[in-house]
PDB file of N, CA and C in Angstrom:
ATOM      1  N   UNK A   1     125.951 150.701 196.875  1.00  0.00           N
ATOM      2  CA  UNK A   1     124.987 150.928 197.938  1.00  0.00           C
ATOM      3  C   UNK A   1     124.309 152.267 197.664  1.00  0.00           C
ATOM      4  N   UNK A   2     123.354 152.258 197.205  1.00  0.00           N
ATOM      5  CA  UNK A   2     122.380 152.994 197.004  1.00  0.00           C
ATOM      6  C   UNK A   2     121.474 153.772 198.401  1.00  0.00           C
ATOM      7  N   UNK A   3     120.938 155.070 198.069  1.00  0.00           N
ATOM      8  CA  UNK A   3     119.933 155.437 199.304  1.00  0.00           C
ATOM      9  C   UNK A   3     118.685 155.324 198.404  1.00  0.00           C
ATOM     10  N   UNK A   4     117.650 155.273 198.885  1.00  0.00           N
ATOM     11  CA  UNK A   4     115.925 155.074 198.427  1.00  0.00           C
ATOM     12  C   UNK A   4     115.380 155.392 199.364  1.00  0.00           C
ATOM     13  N   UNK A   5     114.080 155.625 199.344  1.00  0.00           N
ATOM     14  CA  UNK A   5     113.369 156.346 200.022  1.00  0.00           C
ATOM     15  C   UNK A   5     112.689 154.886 200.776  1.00  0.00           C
ATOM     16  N   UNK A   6     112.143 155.038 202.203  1.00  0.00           N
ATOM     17  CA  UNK A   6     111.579 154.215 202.995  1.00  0.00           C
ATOM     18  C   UNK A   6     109.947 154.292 202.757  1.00  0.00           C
ATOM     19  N   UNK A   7     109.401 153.174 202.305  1.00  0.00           N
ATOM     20  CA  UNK A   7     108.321 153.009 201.493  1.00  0.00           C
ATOM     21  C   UNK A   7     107.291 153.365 202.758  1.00  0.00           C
ATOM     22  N   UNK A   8     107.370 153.404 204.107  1.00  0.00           N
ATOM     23  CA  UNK A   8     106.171 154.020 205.039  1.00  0.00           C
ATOM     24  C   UNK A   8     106.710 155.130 205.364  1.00  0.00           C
ATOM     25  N   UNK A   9     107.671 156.136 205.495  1.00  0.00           N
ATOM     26  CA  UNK A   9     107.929 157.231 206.240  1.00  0.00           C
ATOM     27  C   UNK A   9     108.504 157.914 204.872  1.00  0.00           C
ATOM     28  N   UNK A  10     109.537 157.739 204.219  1.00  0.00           N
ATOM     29  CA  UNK A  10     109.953 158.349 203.136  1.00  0.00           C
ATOM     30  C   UNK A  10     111.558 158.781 203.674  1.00  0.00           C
ATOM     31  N   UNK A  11     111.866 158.433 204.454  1.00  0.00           N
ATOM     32  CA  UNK A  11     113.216 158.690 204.858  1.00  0.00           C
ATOM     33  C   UNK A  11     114.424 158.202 204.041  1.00  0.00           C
ATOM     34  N   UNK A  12     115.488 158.819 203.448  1.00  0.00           N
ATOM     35  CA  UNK A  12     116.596 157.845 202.675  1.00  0.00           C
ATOM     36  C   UNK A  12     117.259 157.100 203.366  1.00  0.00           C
ATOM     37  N   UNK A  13     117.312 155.721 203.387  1.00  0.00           N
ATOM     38  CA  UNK A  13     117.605 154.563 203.526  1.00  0.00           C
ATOM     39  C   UNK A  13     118.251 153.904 202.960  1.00  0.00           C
ATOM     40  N   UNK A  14     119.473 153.296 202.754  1.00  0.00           N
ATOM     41  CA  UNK A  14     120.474 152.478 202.248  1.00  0.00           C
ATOM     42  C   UNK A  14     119.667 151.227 201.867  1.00  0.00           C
ATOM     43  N   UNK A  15     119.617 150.924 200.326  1.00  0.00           N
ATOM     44  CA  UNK A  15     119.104 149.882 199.817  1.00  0.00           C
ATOM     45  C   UNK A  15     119.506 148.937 200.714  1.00  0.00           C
ATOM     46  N   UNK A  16     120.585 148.608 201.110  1.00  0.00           N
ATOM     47  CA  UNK A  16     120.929 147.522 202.011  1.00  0.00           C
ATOM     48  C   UNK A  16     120.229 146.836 203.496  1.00  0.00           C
ATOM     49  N   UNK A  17     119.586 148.565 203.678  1.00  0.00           N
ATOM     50  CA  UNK A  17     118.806 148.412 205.485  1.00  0.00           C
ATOM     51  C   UNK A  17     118.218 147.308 205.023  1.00  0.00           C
ATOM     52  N   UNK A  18     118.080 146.438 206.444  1.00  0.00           N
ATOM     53  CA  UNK A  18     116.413 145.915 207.120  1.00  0.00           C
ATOM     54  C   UNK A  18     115.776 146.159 208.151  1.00  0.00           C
ATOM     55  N   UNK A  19     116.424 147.274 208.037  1.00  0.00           N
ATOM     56  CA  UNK A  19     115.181 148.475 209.613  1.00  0.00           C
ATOM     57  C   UNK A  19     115.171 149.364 209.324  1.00  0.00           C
ATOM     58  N   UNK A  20     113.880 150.580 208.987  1.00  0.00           N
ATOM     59  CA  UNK A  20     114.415 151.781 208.729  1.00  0.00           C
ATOM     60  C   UNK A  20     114.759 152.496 210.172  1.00  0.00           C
ATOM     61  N   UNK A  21     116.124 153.358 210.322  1.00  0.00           N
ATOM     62  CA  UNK A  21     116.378 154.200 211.498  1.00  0.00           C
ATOM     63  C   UNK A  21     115.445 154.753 211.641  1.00  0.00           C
ATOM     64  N   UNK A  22     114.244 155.374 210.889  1.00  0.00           N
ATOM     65  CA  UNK A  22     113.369 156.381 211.798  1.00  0.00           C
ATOM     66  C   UNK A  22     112.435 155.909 212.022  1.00  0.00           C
ATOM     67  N   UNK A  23     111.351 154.774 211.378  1.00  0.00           N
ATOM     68  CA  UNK A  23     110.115 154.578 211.342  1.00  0.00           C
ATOM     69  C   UNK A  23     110.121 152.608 212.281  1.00  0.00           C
ATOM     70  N   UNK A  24     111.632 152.467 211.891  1.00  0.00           N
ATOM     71  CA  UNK A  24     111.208 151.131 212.308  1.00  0.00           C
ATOM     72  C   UNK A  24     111.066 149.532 211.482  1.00  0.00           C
ATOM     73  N   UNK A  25     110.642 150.600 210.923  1.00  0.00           N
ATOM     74  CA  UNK A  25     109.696 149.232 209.278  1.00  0.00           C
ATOM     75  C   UNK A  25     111.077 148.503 208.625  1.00  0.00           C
ATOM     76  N   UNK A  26     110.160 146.913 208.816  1.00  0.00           N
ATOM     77  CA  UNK A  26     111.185 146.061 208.139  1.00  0.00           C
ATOM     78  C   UNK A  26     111.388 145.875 207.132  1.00  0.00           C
ATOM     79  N   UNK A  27     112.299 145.840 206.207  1.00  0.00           N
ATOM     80  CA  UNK A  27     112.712 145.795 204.749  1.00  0.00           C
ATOM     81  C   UNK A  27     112.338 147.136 204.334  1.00  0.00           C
ATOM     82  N   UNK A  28     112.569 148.512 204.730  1.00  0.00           N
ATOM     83  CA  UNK A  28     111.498 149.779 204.519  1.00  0.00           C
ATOM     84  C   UNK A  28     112.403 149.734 202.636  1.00  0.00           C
ATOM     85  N   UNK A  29     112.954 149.229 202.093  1.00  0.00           N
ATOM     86  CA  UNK A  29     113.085 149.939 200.342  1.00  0.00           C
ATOM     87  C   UNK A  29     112.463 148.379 199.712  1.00  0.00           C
ATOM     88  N   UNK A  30     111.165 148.727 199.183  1.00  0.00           N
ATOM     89  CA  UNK A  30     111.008 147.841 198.255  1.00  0.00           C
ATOM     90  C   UNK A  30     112.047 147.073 197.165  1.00  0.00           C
ATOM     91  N   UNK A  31     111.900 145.347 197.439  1.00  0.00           N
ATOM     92  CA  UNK A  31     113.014 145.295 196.391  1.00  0.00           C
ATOM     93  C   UNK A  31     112.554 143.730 195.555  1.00  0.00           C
ATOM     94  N   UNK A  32     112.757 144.046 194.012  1.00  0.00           N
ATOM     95  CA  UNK A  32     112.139 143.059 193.284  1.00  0.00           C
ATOM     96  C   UNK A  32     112.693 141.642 193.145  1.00  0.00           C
ATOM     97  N   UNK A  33     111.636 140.776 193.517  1.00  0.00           N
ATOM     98  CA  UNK A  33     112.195 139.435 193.530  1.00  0.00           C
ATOM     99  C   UNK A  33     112.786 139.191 192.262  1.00  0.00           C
ATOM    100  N   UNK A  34     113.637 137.780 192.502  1.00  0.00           N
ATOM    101  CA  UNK A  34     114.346 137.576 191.115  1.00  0.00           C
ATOM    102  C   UNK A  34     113.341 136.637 189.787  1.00  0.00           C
ATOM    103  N   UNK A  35     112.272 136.399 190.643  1.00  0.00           N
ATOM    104  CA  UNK A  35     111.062 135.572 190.218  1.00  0.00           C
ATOM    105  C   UNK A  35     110.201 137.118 189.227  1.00  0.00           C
ATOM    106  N   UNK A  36     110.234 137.843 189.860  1.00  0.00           N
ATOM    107  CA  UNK A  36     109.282 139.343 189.344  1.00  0.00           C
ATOM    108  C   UNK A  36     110.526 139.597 188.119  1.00  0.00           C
ATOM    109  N   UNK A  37     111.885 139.940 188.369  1.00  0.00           N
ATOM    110  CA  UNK A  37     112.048 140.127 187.525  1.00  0.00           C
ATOM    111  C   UNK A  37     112.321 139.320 185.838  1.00  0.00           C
ATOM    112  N   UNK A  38     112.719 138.290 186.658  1.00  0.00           N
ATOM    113  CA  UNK A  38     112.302 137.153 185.440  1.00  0.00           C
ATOM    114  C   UNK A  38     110.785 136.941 184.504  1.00  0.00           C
ATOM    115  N   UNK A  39     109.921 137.355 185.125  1.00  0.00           N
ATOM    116  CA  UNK A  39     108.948 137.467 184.927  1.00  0.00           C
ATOM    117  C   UNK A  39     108.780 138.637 183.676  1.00  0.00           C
ATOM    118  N   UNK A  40     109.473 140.118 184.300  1.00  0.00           N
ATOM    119  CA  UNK A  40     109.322 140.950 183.425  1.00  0.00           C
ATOM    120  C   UNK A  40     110.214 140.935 182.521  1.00  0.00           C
ATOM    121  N   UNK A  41     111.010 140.511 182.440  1.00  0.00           N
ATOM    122  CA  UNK A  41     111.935 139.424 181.276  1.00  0.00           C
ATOM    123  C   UNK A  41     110.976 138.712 180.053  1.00  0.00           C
ATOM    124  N   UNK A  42     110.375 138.172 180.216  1.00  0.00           N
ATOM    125  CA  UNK A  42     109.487 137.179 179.670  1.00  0.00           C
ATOM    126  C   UNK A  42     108.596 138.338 178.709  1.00  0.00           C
ATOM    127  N   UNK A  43     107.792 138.568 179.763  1.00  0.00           N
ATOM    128  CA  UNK A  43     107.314 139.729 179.098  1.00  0.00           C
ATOM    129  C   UNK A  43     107.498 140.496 177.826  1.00  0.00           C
ATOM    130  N   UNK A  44     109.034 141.459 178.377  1.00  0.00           N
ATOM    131  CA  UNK A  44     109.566 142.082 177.356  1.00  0.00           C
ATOM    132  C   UNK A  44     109.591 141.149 176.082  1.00  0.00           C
ATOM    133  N   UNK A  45     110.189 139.982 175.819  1.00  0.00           N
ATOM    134  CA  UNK A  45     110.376 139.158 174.980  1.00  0.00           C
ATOM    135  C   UNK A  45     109.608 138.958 173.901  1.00  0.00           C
ATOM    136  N   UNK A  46     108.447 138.524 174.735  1.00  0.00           N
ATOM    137  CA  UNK A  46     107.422 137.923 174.053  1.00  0.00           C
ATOM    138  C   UNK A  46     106.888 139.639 173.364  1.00  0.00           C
ATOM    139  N   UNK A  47     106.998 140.378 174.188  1.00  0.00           N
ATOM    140  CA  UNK A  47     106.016 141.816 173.488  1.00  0.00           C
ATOM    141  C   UNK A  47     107.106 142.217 172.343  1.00  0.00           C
ATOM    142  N   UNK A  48     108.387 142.018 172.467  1.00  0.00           N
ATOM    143  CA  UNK A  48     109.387 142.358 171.316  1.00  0.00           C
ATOM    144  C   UNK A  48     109.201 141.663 169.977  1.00  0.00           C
ATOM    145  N   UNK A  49     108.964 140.428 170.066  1.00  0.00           N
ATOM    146  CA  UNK A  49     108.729 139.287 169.709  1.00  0.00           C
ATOM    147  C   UNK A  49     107.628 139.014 168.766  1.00  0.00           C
ATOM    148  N   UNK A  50     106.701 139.740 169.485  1.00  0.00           N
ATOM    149  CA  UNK A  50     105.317 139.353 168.790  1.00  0.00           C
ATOM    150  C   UNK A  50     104.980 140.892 167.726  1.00  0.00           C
ATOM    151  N   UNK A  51     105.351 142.095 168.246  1.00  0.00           N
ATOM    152  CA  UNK A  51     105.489 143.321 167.490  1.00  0.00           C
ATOM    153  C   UNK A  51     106.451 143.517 166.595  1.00  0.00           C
ATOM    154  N   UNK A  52     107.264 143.078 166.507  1.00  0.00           N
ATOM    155  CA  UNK A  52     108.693 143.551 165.557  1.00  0.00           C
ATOM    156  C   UNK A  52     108.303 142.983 164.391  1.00  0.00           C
ATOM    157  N   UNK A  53     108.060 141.582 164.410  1.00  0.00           N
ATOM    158  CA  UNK A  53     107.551 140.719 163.002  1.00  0.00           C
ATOM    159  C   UNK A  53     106.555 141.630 162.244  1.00  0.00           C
ATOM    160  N   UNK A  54     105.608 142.145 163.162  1.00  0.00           N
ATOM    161  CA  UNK A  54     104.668 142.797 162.324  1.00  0.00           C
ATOM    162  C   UNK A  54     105.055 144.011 161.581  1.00  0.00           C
ATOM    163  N   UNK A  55     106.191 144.385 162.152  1.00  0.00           N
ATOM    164  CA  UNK A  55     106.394 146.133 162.112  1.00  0.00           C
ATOM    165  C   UNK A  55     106.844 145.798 160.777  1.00  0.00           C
ATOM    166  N   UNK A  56     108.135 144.848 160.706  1.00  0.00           N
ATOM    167  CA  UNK A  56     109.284 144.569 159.769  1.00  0.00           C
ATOM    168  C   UNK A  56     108.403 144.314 158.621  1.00  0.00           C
ATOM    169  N   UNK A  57     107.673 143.427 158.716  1.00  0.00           N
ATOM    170  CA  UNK A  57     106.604 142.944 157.329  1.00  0.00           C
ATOM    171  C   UNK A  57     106.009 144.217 157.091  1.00  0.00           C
ATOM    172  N   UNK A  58     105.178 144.851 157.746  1.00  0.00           N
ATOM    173  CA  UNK A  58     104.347 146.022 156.962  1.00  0.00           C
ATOM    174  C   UNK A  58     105.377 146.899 156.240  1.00  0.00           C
ATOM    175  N   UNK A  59     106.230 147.229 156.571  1.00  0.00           N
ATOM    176  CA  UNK A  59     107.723 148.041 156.383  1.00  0.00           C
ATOM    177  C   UNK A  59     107.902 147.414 155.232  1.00  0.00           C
ATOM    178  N   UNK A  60     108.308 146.117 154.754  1.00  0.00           N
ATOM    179  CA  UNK A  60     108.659 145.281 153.853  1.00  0.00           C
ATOM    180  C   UNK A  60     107.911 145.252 152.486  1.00  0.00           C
ATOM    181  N   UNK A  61     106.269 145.777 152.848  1.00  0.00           N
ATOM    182  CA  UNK A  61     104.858 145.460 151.981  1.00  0.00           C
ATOM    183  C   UNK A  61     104.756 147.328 151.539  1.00  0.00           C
ATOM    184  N   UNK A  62     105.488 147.910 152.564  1.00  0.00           N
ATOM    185  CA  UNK A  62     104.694 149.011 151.873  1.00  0.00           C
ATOM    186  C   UNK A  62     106.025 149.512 151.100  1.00  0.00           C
ATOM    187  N   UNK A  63     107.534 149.079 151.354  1.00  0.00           N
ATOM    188  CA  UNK A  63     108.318 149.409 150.347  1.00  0.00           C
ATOM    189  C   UNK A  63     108.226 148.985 148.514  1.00  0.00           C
ATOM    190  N   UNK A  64     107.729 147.473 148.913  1.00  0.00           N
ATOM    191  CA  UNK A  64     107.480 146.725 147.605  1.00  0.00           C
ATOM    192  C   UNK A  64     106.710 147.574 146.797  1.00  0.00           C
ATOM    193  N   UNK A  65     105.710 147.861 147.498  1.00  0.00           N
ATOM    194  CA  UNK A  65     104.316 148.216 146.941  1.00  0.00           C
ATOM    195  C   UNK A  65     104.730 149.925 146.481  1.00  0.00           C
ATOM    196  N   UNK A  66     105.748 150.643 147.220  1.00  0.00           N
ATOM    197  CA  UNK A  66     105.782 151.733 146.749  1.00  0.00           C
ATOM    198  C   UNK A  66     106.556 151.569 145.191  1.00  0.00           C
ATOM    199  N   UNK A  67     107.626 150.457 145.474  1.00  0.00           N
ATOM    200  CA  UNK A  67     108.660 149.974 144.204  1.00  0.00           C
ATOM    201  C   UNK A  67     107.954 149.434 143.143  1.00  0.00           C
ATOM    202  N   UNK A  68     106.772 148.843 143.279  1.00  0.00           N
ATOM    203  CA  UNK A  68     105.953 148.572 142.141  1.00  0.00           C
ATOM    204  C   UNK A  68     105.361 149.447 141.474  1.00  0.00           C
ATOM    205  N   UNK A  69     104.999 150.640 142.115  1.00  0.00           N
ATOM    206  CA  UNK A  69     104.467 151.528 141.599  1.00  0.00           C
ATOM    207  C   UNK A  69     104.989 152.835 140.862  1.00  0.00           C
ATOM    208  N   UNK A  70     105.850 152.999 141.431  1.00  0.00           N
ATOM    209  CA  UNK A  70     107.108 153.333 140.652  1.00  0.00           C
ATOM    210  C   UNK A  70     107.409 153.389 139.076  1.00  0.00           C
ATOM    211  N   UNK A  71     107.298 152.019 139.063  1.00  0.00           N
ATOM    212  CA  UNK A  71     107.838 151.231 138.115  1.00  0.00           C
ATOM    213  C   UNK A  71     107.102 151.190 136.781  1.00  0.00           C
ATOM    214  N   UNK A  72     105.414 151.119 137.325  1.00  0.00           N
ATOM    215  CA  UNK A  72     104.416 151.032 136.744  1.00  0.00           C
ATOM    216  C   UNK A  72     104.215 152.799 136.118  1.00  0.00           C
ATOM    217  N   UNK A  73     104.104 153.644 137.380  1.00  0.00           N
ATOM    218  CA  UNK A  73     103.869 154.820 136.816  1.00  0.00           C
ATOM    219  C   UNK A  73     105.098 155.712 135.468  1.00  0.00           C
ATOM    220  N   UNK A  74     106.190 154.707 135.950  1.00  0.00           N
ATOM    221  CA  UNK A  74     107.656 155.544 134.574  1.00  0.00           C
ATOM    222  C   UNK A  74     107.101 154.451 133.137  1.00  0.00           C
ATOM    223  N   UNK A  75     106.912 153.637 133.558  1.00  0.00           N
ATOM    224  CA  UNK A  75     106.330 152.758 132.117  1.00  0.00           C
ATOM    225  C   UNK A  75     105.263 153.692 130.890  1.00  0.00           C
ATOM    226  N   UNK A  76     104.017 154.046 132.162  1.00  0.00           N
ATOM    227  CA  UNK A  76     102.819 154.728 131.583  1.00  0.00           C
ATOM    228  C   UNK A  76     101.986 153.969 131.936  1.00  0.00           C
ATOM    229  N   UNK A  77     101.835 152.628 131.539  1.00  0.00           N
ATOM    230  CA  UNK A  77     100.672 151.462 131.800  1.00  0.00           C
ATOM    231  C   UNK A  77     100.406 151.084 132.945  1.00  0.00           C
ATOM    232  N   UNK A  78      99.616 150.517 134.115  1.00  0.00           N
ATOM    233  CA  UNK A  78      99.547 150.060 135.497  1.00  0.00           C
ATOM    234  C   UNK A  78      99.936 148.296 135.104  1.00  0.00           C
ATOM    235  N   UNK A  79      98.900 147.740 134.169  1.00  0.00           N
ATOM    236  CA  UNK A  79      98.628 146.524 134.054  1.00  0.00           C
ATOM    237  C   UNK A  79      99.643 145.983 133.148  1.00  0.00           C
ATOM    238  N   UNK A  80     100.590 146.712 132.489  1.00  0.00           N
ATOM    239  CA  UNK A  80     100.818 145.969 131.712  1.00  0.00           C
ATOM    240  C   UNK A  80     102.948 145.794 132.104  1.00  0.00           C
ATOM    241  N   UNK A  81     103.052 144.151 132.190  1.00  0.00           N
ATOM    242  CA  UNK A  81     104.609 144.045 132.196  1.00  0.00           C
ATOM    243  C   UNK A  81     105.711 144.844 131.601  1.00  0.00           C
ATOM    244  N   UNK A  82     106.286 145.128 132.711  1.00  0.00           N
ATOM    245  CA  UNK A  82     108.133 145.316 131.227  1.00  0.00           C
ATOM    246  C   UNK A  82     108.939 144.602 130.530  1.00  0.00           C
ATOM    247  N   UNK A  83     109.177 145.198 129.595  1.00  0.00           N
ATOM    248  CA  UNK A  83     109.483 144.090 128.195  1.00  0.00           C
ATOM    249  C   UNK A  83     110.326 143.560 128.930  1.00  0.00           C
ATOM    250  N   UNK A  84     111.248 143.660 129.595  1.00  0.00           N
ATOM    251  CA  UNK A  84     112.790 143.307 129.772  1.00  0.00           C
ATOM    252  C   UNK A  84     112.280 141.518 130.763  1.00  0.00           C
ATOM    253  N   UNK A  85     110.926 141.721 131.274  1.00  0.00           N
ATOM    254  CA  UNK A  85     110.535 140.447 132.275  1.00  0.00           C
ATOM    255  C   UNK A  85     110.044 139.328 131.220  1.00  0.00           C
ATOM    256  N   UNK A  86     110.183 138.533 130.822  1.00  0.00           N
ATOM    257  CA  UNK A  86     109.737 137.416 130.630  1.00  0.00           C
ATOM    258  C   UNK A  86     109.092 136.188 131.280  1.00  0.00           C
ATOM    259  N   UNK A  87     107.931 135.910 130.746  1.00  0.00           N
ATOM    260  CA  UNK A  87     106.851 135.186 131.093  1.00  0.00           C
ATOM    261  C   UNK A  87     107.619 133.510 131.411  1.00  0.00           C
ATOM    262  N   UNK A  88     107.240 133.186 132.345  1.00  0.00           N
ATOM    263  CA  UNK A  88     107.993 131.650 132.609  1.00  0.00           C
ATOM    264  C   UNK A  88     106.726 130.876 133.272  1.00  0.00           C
ATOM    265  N   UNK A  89     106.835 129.453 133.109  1.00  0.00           N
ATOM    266  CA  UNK A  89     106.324 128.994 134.169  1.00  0.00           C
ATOM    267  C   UNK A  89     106.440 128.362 135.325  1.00  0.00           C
ATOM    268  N   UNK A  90     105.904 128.538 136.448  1.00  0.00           N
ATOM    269  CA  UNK A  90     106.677 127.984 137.852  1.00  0.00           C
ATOM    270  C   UNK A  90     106.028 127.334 137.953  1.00  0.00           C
ATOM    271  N   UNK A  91     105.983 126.225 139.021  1.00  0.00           N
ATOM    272  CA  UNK A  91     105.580 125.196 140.233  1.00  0.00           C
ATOM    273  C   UNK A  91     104.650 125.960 141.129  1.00  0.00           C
ATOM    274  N   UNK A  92     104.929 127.134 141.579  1.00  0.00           N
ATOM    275  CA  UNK A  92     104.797 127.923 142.650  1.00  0.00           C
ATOM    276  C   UNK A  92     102.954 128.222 142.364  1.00  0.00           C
ATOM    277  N   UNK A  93     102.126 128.031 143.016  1.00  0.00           N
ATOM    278  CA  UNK A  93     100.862 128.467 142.779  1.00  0.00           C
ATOM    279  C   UNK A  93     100.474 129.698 144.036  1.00  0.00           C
ATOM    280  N   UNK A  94     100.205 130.686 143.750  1.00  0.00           N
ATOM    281  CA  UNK A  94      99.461 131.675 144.706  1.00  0.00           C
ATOM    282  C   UNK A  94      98.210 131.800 145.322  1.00  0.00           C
ATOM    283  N   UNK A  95      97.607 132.351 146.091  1.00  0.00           N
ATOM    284  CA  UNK A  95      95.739 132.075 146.392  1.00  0.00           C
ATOM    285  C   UNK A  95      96.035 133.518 147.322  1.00  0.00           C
ATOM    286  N   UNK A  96      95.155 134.185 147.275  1.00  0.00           N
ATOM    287  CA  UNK A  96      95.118 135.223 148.486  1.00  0.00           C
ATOM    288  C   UNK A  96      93.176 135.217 148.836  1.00  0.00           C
ATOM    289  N   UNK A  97      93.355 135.357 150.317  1.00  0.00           N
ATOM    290  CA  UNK A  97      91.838 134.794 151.141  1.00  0.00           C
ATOM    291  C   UNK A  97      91.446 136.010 151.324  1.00  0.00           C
ATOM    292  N   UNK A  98      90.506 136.830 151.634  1.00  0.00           N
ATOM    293  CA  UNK A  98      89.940 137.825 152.836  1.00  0.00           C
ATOM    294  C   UNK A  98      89.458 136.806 153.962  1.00  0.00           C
ATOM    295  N   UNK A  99      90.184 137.407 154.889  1.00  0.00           N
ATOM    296  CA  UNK A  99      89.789 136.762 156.415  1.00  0.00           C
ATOM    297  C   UNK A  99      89.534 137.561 157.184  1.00  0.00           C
ATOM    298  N   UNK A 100      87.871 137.116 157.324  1.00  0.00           N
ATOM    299  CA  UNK A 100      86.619 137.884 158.271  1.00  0.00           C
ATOM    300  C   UNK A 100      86.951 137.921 159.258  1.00  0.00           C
ATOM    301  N   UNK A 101      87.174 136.824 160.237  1.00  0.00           N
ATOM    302  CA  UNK A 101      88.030 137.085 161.635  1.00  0.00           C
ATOM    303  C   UNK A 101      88.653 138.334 162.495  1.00  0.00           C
ATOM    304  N   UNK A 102      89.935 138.414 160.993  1.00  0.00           N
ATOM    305  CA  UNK A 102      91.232 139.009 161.540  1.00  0.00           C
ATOM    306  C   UNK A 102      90.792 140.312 160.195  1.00  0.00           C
ATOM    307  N   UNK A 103      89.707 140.316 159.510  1.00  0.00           N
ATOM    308  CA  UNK A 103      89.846 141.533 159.147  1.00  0.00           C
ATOM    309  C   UNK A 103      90.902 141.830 158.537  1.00  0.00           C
ATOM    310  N   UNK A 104      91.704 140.770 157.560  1.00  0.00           N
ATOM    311  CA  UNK A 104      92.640 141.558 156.687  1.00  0.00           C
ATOM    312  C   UNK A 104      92.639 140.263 155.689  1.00  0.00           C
ATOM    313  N   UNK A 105      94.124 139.993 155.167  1.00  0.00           N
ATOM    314  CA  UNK A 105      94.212 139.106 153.947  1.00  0.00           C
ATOM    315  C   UNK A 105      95.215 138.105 154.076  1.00  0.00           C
ATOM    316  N   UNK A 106      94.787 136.870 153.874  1.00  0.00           N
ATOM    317  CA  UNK A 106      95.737 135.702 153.978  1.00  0.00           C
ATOM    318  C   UNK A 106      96.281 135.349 152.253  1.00  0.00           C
ATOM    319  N   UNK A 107      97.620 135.343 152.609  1.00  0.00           N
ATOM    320  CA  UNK A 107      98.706 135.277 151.090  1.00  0.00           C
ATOM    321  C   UNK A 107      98.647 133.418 151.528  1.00  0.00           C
ATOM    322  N   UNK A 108      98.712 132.799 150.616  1.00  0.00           N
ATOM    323  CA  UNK A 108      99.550 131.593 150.436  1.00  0.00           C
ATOM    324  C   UNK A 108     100.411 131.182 149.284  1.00  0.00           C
ATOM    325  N   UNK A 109     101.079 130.115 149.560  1.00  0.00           N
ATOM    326  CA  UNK A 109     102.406 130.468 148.335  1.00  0.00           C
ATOM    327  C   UNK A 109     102.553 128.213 148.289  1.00  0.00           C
ATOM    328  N   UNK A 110     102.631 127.675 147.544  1.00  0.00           N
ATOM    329  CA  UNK A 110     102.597 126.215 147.733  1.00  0.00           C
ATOM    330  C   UNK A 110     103.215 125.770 146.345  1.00  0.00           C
ATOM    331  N   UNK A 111     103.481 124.297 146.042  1.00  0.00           N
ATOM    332  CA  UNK A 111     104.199 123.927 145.233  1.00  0.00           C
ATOM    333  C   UNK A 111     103.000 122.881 144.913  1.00  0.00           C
ATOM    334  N   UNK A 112     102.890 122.517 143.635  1.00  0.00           N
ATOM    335  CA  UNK A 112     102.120 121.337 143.350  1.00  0.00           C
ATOM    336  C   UNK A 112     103.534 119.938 142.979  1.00  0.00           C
ATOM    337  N   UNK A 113     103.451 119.134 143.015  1.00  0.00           N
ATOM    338  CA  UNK A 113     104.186 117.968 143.133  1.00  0.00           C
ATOM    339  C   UNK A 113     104.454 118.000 141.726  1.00  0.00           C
ATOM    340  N   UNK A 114     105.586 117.890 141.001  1.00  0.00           N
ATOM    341  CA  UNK A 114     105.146 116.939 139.367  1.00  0.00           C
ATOM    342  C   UNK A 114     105.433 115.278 139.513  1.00  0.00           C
ATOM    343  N   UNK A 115     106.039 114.550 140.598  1.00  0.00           N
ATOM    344  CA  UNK A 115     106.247 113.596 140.666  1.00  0.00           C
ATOM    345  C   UNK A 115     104.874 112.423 140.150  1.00  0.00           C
ATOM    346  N   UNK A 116     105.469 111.302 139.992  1.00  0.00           N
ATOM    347  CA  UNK A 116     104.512 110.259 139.401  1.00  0.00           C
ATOM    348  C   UNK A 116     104.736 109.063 139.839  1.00  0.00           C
ATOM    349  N   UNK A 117     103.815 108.596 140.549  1.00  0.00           N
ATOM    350  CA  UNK A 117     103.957 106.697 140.928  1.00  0.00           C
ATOM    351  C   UNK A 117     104.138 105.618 139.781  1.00  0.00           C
TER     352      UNK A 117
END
């Protein structure tokens, strides 16, 4: 049991009142429905939710990108592989877009089939 202040007079009031002793006023401590707070539940979620992915990926892109470079600058060359990697060929085909929209760059990553009817 908590005291709070009475939202028309300002008097401390036992979260519990539904009269304040001095002013009168019914329910005088504001108190959040379970609908409001579910609500701000949701909220949080979705804002956790929708920011973290982004954070984690940029975090993810700018470590790579520092590790590539790295790598490139102890070599000497930018463009050119280390011996130790060997050239293979994959399935895997790449494409990267500029997207006007969103103002940044779409990666795609896909498999071509080798199967045959």
């Amino acid at each position: 049991m908590a005291l709070k202040q009475c939202r028309e007079c300002g008097t401390e009031v036992s979260d519990q009142a539904k009269v304040c002793p001095k002013c009168g006023i019914k329910n005088p401590v504001k108190r959040m429905s379970l609908m409001a707070k579910f609500g701000i539940g949701l909220l949080v979620i979705f804002f956790i939710g929708s920011v973290l992915p982004g954070l984690l990926s940029r975090d993810k892109a700018t470590t790579k990108s520092a590790g590539s470079e790295s790598v490139a600058s102890a070599s000497g060359a930018s463009d050119v592989a280390p011996a130790s990697v060997t050239a293979t060929v994959s399935p895997w085909h790449y494409e990267q877009a500029e997207d006007d929209m969103q103002k940044g760059t779409n990666r795609f990553a896909y498999v071509r089939s080798t199967n045959t009817f």
